[in-house]
N, C-alpha and C. Protein backbone atom coordinates (compact mmCIF):
# COMPACT_ATOMS: atom_id res chain seq x y z
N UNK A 1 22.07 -44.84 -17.01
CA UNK A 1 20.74 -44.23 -17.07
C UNK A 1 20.61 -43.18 -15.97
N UNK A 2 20.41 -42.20 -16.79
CA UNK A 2 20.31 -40.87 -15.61
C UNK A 2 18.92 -40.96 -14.49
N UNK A 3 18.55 -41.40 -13.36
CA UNK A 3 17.93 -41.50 -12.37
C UNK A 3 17.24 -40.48 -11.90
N UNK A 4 18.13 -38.72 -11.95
CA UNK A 4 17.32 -37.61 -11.61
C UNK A 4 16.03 -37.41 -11.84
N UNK A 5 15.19 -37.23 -10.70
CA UNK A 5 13.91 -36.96 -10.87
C UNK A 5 13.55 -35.12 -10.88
N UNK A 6 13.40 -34.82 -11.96
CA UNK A 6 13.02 -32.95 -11.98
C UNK A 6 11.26 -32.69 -11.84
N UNK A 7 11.63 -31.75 -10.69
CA UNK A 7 10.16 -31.91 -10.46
C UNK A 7 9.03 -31.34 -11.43
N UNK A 8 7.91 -31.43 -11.88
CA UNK A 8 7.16 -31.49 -13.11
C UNK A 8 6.99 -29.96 -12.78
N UNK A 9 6.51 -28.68 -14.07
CA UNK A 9 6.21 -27.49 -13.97
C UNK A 9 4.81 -27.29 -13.38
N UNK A 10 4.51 -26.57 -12.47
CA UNK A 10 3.22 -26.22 -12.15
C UNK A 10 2.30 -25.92 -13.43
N UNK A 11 0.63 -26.00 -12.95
CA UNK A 11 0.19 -26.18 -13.74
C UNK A 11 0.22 -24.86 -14.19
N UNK A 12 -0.68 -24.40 -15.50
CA UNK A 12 -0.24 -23.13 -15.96
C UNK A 12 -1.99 -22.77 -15.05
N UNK A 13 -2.85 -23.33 -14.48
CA UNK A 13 -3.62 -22.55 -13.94
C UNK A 13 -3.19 -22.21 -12.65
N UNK A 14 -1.99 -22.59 -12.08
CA UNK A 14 -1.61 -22.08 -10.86
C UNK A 14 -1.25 -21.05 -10.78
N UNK A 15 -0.18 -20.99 -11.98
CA UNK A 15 0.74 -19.54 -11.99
C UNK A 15 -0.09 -18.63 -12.35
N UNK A 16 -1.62 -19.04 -12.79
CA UNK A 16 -2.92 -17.82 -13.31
C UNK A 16 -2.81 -17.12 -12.16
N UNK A 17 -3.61 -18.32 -11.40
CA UNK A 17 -4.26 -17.95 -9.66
C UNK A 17 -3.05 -17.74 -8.78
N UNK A 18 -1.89 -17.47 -8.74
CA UNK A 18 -0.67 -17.19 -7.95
C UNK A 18 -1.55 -16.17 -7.20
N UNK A 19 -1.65 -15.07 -7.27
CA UNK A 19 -2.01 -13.84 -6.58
C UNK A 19 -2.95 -14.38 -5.39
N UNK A 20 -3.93 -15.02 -5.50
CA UNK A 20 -5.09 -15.81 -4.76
C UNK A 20 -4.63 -16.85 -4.08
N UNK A 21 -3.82 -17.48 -4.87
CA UNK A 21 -3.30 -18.90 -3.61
C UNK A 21 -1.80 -18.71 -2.89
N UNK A 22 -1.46 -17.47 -3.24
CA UNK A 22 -0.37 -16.91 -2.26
C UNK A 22 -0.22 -16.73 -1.02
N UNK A 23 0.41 -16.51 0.12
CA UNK A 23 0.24 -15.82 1.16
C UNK A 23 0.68 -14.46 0.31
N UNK A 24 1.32 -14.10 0.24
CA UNK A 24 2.26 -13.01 -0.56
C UNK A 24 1.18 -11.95 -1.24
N UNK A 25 0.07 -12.63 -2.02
CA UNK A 25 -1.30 -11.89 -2.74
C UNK A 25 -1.95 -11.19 -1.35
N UNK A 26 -2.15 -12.41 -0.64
CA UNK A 26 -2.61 -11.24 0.76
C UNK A 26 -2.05 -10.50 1.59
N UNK A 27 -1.17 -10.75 1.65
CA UNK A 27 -0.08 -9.80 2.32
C UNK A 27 0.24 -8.17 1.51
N UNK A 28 0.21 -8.54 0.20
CA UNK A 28 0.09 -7.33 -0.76
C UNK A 28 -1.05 -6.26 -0.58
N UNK A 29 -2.35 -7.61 -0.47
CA UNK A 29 -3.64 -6.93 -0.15
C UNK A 29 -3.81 -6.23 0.32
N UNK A 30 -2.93 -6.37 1.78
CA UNK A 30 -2.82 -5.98 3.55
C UNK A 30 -2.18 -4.88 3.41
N UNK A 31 -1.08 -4.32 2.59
CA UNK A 31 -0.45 -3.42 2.19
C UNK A 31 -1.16 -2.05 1.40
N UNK A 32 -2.19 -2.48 0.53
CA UNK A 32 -2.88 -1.43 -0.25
C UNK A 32 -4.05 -1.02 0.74
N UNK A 33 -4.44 -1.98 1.45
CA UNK A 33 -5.45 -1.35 2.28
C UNK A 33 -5.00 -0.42 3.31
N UNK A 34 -3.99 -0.88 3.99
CA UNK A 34 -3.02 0.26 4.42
C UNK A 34 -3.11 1.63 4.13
N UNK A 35 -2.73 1.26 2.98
CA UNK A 35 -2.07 2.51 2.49
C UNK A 35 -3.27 3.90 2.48
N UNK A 36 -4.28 3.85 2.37
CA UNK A 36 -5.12 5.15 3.16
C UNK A 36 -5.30 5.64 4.05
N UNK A 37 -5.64 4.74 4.86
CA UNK A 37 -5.42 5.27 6.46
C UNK A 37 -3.92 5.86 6.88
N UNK A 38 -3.06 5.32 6.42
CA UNK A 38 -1.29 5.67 7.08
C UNK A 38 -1.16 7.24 5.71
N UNK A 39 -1.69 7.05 4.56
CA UNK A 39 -1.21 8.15 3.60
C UNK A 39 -2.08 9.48 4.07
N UNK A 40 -3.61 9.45 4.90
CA UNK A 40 -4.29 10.40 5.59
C UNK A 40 -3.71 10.62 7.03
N UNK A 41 -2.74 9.79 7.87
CA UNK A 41 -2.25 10.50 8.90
C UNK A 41 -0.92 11.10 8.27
N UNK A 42 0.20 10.21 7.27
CA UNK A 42 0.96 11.48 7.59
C UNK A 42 0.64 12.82 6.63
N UNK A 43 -0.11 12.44 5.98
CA UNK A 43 -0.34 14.40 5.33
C UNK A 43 -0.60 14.85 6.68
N UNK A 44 -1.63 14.34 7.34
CA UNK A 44 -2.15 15.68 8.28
C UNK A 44 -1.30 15.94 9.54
N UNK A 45 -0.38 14.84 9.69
CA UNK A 45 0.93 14.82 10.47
C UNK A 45 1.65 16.05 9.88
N UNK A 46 2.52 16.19 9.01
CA UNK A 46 3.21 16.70 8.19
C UNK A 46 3.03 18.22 7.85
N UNK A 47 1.31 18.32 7.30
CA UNK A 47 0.80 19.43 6.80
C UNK A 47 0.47 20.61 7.92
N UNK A 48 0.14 19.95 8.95
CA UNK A 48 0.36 20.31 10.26
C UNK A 48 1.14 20.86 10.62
N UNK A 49 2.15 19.78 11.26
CA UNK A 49 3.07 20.55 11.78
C UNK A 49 4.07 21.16 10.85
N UNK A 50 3.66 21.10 9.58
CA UNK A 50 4.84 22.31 8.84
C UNK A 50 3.75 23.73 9.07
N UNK A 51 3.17 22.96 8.59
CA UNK A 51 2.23 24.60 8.65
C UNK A 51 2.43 25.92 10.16
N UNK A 52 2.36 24.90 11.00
CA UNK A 52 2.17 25.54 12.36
C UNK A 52 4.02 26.08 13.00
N UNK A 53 4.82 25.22 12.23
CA UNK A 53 6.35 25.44 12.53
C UNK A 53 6.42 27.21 11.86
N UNK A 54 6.01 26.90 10.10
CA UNK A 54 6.21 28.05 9.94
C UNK A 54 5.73 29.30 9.99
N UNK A 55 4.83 29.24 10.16
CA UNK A 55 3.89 30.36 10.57
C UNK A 55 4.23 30.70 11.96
N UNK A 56 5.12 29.99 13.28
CA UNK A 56 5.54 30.30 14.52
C UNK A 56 6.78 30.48 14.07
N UNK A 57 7.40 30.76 12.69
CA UNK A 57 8.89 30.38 12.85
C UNK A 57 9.24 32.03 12.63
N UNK A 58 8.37 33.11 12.59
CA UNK A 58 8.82 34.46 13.32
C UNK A 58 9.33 34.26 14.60
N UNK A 59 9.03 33.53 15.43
CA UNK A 59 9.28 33.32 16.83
C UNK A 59 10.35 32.37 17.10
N UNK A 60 10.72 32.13 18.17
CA UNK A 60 11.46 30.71 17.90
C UNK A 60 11.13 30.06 18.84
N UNK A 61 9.38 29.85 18.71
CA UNK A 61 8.91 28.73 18.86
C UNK A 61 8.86 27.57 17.98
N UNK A 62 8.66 28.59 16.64
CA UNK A 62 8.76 27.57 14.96
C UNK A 62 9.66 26.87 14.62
N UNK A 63 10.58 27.08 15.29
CA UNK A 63 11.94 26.26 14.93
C UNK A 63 12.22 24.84 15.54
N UNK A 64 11.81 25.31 16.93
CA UNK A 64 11.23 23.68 17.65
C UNK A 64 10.41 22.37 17.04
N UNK A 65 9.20 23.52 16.56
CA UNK A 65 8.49 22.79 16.14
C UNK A 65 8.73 21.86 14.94
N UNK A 66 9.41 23.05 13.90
CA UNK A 66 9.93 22.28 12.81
C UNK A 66 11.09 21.16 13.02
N UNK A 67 11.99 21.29 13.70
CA UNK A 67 12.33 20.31 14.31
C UNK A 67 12.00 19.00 15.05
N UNK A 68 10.73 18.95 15.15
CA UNK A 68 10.11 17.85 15.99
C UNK A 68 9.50 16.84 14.72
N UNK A 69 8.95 17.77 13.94
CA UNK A 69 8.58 17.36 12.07
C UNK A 69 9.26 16.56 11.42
N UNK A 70 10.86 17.51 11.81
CA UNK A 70 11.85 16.25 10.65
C UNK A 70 12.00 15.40 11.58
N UNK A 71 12.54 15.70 13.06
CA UNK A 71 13.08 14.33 13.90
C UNK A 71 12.13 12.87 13.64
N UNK A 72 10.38 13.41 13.35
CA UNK A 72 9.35 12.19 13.07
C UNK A 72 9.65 11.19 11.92
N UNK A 73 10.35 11.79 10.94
CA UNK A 73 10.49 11.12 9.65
C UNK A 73 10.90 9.59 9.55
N UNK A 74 12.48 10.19 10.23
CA UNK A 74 13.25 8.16 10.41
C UNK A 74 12.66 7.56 10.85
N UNK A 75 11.77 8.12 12.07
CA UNK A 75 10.98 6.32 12.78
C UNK A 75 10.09 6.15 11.81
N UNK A 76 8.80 7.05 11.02
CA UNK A 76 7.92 6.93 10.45
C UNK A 76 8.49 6.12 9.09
N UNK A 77 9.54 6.40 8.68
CA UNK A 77 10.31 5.93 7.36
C UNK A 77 10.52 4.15 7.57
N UNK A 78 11.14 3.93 9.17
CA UNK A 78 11.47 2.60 9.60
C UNK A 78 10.03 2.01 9.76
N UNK A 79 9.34 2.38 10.37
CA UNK A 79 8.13 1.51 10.28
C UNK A 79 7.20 0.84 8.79
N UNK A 80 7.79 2.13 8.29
CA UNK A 80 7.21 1.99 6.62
C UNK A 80 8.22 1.02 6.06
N UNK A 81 9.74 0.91 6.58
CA UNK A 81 10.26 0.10 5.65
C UNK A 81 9.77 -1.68 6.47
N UNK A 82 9.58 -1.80 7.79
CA UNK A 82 9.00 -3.22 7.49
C UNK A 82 8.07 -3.20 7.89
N UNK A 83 7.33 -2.31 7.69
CA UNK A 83 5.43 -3.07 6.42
C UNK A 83 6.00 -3.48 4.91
N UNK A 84 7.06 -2.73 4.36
CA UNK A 84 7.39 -3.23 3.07
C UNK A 84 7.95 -4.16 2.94
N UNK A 85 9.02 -4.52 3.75
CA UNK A 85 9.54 -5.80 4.00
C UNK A 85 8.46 -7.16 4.36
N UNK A 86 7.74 -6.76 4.89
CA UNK A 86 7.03 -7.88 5.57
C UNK A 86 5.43 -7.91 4.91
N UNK A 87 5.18 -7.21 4.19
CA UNK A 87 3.67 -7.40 3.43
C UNK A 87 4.10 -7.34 1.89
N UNK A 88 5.87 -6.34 1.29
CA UNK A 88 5.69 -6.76 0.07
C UNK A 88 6.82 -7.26 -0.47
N UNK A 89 7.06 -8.04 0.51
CA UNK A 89 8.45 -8.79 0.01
C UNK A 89 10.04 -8.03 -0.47
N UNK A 90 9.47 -6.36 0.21
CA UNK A 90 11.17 -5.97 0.14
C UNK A 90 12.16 -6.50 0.37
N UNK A 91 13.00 -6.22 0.38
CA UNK A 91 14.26 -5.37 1.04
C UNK A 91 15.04 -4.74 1.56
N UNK A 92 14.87 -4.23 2.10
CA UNK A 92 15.18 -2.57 2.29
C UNK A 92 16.10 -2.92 3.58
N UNK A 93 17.53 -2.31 3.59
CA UNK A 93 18.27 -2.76 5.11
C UNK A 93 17.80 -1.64 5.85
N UNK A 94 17.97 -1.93 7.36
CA UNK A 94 17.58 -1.51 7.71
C UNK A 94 18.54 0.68 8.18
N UNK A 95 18.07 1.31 8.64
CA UNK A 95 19.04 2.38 8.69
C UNK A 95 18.62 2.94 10.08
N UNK A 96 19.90 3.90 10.67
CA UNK A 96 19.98 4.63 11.33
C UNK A 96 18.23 5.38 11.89
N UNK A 97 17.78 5.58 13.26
CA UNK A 97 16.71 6.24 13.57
C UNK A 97 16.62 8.12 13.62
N UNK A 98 18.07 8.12 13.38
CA UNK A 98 18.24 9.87 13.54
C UNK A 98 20.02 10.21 12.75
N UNK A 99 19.45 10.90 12.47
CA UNK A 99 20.87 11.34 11.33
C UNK A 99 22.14 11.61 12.58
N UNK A 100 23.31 11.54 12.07
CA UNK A 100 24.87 12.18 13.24
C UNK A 100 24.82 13.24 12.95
N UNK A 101 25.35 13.32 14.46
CA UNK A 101 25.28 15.25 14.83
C UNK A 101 26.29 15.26 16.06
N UNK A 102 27.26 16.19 16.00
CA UNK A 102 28.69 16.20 17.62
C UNK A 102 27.85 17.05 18.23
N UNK A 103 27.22 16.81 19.32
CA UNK A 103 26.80 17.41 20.55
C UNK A 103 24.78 17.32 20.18
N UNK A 104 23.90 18.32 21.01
CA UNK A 104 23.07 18.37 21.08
C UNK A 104 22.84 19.64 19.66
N UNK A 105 23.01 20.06 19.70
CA UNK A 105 23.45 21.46 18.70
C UNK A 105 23.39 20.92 17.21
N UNK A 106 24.81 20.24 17.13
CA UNK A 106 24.83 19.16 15.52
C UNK A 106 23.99 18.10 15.29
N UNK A 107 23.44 17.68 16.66
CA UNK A 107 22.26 16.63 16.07
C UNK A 107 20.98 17.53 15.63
N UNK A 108 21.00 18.86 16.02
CA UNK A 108 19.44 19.62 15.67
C UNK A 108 19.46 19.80 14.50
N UNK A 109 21.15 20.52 13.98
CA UNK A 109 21.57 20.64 12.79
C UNK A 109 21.08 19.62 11.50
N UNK A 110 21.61 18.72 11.92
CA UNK A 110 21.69 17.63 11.27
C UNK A 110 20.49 17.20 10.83
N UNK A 111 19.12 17.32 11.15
CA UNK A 111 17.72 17.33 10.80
C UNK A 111 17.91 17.67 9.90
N UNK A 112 18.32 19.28 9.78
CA UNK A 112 18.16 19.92 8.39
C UNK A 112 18.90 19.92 7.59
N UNK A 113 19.76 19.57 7.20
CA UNK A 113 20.53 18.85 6.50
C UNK A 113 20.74 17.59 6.00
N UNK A 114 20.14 16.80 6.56
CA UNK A 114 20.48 15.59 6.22
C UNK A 114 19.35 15.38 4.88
N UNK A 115 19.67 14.62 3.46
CA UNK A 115 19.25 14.26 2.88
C UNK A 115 18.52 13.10 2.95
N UNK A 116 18.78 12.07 3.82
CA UNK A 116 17.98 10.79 3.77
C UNK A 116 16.13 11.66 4.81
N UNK A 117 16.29 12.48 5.87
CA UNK A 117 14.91 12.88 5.93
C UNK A 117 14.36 13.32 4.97
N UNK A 118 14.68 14.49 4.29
CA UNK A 118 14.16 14.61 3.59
C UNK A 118 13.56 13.54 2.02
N UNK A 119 14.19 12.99 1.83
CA UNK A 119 13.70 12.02 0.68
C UNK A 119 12.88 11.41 1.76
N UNK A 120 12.94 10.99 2.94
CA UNK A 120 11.51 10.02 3.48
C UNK A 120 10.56 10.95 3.91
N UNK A 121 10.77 12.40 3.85
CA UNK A 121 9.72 13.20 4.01
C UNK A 121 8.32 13.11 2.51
N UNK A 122 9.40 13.23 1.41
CA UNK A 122 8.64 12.99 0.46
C UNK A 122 8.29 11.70 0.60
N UNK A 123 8.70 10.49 0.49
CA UNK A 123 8.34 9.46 0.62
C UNK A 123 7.02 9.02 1.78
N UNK A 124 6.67 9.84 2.34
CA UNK A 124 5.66 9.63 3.70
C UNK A 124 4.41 10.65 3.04
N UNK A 125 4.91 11.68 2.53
CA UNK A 125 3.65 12.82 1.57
C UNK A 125 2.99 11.81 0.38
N UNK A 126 4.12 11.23 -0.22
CA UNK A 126 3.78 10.55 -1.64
C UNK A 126 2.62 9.21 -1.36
N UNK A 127 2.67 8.67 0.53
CA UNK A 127 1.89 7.71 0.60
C UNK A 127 0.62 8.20 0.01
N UNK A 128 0.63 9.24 0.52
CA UNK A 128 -1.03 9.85 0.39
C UNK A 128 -1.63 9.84 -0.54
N UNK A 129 -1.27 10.37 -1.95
CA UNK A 129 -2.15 9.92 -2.96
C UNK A 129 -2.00 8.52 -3.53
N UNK A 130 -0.59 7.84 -3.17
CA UNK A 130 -0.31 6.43 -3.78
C UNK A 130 -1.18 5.68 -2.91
N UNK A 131 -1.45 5.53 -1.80
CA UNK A 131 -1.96 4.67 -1.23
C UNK A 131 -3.58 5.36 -1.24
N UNK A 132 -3.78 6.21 -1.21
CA UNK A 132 -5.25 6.72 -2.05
C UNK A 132 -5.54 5.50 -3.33
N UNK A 133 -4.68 5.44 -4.36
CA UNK A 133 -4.47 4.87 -5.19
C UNK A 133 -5.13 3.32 -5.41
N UNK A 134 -3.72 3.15 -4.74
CA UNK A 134 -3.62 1.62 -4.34
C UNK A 134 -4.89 1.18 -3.34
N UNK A 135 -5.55 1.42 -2.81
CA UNK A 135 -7.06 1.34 -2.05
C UNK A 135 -7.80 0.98 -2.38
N UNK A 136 -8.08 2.23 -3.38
CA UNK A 136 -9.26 2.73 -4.32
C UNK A 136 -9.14 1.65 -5.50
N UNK A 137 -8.32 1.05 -6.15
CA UNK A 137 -8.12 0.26 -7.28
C UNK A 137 -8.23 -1.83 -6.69
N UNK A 138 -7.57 -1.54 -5.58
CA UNK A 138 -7.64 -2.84 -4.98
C UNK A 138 -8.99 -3.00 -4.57
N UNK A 139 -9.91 -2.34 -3.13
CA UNK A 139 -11.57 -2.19 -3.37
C UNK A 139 -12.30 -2.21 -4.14
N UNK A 140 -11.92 -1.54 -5.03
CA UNK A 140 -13.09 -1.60 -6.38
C UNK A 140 -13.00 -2.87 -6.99
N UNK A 141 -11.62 -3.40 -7.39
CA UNK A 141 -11.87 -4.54 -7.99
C UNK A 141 -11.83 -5.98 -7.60
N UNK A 142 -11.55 -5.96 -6.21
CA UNK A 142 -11.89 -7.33 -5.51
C UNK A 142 -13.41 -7.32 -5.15
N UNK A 143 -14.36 -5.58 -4.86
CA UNK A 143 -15.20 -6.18 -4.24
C UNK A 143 -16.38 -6.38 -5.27
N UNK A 144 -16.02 -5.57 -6.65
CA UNK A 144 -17.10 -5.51 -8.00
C UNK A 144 -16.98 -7.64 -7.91
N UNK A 145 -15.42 -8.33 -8.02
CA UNK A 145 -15.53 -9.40 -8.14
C UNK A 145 -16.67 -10.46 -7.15
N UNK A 146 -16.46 -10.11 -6.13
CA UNK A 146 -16.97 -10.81 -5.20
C UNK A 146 -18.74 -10.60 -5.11
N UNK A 147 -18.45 -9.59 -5.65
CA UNK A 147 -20.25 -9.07 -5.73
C UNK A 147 -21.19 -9.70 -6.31
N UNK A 148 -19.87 -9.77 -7.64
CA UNK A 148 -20.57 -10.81 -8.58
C UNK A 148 -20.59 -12.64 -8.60
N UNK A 149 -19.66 -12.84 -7.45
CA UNK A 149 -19.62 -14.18 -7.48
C UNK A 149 -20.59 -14.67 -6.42
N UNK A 150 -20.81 -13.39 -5.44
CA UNK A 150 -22.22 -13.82 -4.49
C UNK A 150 -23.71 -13.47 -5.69
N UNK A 151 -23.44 -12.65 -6.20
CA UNK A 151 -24.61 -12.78 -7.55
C UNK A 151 -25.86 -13.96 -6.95
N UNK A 152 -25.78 -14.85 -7.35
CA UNK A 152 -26.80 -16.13 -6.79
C UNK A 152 -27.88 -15.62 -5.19
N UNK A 153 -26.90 -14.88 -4.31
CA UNK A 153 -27.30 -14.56 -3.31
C UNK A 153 -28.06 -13.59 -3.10
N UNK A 154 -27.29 -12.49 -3.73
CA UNK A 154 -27.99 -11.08 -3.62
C UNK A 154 -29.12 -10.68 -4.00
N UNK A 155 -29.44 -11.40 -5.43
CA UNK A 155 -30.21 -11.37 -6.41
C UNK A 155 -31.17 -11.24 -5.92
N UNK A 156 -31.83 -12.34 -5.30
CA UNK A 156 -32.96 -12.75 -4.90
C UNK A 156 -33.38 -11.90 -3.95
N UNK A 157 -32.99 -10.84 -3.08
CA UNK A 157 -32.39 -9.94 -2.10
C UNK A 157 -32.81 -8.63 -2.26
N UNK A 158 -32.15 -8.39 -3.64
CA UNK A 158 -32.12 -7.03 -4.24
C UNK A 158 -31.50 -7.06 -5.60
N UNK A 159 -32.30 -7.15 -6.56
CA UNK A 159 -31.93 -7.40 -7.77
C UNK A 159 -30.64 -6.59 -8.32
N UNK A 160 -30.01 -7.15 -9.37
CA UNK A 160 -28.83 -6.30 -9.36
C UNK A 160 -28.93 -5.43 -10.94
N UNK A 161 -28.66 -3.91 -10.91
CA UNK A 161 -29.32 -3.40 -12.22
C UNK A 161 -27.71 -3.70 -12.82
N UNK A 162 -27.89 -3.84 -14.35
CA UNK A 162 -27.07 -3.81 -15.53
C UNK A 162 -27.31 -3.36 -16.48
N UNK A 163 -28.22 -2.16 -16.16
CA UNK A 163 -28.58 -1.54 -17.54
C UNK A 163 -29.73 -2.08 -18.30
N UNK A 164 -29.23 -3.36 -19.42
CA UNK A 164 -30.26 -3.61 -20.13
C UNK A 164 -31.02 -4.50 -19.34
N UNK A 165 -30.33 -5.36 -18.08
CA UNK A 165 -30.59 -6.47 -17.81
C UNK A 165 -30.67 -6.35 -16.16
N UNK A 166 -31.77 -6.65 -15.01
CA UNK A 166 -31.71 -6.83 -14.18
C UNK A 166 -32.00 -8.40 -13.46
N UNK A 167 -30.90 -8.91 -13.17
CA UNK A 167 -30.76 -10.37 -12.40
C UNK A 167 -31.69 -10.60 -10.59
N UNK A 168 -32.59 -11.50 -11.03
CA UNK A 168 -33.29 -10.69 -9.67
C UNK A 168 -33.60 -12.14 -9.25
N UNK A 169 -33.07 -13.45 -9.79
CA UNK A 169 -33.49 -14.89 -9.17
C UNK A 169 -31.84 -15.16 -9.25
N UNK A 170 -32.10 -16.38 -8.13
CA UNK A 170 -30.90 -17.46 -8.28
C UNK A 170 -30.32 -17.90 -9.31
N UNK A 171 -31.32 -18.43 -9.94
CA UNK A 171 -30.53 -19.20 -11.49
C UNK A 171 -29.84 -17.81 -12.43
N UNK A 172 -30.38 -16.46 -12.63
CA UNK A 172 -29.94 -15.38 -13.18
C UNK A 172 -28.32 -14.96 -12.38
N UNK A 173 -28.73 -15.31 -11.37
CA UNK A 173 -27.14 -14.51 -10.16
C UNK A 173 -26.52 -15.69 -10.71
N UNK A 174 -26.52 -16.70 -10.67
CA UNK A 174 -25.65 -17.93 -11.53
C UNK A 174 -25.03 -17.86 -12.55
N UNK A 175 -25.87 -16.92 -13.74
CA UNK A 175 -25.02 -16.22 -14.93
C UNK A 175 -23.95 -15.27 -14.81
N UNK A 176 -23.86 -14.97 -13.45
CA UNK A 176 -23.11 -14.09 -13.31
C UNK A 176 -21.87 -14.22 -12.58
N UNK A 177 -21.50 -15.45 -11.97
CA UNK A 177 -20.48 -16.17 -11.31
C UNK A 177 -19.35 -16.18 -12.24
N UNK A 178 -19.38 -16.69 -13.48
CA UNK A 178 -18.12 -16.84 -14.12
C UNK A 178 -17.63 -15.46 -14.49
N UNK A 179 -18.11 -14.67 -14.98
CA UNK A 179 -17.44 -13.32 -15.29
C UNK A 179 -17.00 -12.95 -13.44
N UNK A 180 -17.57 -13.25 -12.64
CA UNK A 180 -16.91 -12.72 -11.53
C UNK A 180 -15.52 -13.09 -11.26
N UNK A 181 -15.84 -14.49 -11.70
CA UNK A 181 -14.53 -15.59 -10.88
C UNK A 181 -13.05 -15.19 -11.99
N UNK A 182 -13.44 -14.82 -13.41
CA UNK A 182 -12.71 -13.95 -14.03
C UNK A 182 -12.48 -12.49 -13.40
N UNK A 183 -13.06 -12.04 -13.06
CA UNK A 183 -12.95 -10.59 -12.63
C UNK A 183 -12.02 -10.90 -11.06
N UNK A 184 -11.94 -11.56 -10.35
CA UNK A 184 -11.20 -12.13 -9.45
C UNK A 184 -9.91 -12.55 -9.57
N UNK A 185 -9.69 -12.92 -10.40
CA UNK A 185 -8.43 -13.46 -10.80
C UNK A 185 -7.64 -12.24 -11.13
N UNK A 186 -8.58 -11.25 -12.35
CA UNK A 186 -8.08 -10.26 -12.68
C UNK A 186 -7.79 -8.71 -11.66
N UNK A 187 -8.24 -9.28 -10.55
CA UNK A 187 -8.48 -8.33 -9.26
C UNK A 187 -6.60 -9.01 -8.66
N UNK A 188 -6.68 -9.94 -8.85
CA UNK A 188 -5.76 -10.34 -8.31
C UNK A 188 -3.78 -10.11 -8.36
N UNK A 189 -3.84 -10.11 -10.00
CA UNK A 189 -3.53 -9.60 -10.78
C UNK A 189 -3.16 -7.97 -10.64
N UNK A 190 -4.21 -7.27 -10.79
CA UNK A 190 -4.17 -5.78 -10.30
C UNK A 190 -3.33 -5.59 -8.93
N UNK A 191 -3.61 -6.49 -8.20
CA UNK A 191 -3.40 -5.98 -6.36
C UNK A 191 -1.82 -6.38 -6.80
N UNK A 192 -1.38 -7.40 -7.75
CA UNK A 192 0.57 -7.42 -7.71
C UNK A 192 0.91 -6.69 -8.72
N UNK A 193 0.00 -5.94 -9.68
CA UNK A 193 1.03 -4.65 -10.17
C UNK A 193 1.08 -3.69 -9.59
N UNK A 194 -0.16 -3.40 -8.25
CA UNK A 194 -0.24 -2.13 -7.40
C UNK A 194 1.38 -2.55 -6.21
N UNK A 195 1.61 -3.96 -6.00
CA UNK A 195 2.44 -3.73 -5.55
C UNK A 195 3.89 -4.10 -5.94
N UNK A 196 3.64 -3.63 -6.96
CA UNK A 196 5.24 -4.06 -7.72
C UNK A 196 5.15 -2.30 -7.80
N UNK A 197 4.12 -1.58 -7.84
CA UNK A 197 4.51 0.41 -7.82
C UNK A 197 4.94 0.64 -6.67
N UNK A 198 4.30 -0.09 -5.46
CA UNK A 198 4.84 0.37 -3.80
C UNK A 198 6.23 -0.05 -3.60
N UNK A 199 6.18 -1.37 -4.09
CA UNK A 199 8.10 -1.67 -4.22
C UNK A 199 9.17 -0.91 -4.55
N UNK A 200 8.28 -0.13 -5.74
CA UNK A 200 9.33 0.74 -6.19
C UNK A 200 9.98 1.85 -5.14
N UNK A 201 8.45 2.49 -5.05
CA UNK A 201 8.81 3.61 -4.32
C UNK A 201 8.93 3.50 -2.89
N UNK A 202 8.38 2.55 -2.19
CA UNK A 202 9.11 2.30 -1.07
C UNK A 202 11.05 2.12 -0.95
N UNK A 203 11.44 1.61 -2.07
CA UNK A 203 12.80 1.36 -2.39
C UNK A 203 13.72 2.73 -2.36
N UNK A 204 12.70 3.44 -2.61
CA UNK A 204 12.78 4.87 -3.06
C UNK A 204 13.05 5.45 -1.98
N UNK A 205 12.22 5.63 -1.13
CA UNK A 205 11.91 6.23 -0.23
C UNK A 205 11.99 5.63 1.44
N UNK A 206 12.14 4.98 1.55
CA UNK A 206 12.10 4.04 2.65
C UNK A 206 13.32 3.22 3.15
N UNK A 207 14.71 4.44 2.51
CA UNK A 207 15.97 3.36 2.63
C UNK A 207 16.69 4.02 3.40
């Protein structure tokens, strides 16, 4: 008589609520919220100092400058790769902080040339509207959820308009809990396909 004990399948409302009873769902969370604030410094990092490199690069002051632009990339790229590692469950090994170059001369070289800055150059531009994105889609739909699951609270507060229907007592904000606690789940949901897109392109970009 076979003795093995296999442990029973989770329930199927767990694997619903995975996103919510994760650490991993919040950690994802932690990642999209991110992603605006870090995708508005490096544009204006970037847009900046390209702008100002080339417009000085009659001179050869511009050349410095542009040089200081790409040298920013690898660290900015490494920091980006573990937030990805560590909020979305990458991968990513880790790489070199500055491309090879023989002397002071071939390492300046080597900025401009090297292909891995540049792909994390794009990869640091692309935060900006992705993590615009990813923000804007994660906010909206955790906090429409939560809005509605305090419903009961608010109500009474400041009635909540719906068009045909305004909820303006307790027992009314009560009707409105279960579509929230659905809308939550489905918030939840949203925040791991927003970061199954950052996976990607962090993979992309961040190696």
């Amino acid at each position: 008589m076979n003795s093995t004990l296999t442990p029973a399948p989770a329930p199927d409302w767990r694997g619903a609520l995975r996103p919510l009873l994760t650490v991993r769902g919040y950690t994802s969370l932690t990642h999209h919220l991110l992603g605006l604030p870090l995708g508005v410094a490096y544009f204006i990092w970037f847009v900046t100092g390209l702008s100002l490199g080339l417009g000085l690069a009659i001179t050869l002051i511009g050349i410095p400058i542009l040089t200081l632009v790409l040298a920013s990339v690898r660290p900015l790229v490494a920091a980006e790769r573990k937030l990805a590692n560590a909020l979305l469950g990458s991968a990513i090994p880790a790489a070199p902080l500055a491309p090879r170059g023989e002397g002071w001369l071939g390492r300046v070289k080597a900025y401009w040339t090297d292909g891995a800055t540049w792909r994390g150059m794009a990869y640091l531009l692309a935060r900006f509207p992705v993590g615009t994105l990813t923000f804007t889609l994660a906010v909206s739909a955790y906090g429409a959820a939560l809005y509605l699951v305090a419903a009961p609270i608010v109500a009474p507060f400041d009635p909540i308009e719906l068009g045909i229907w305004q909820p303006d007592t307790v027992l009314e904000g009560l009707a409105l809990v279960p579509p929230g606690l659905v809308l939550l789940v489905a918030a939840g949901w949203i925040s791991e396909g927003l970061a199954a897109v950052s996976r990607l392109l962090a993979g992309w970009g961040a190696r």
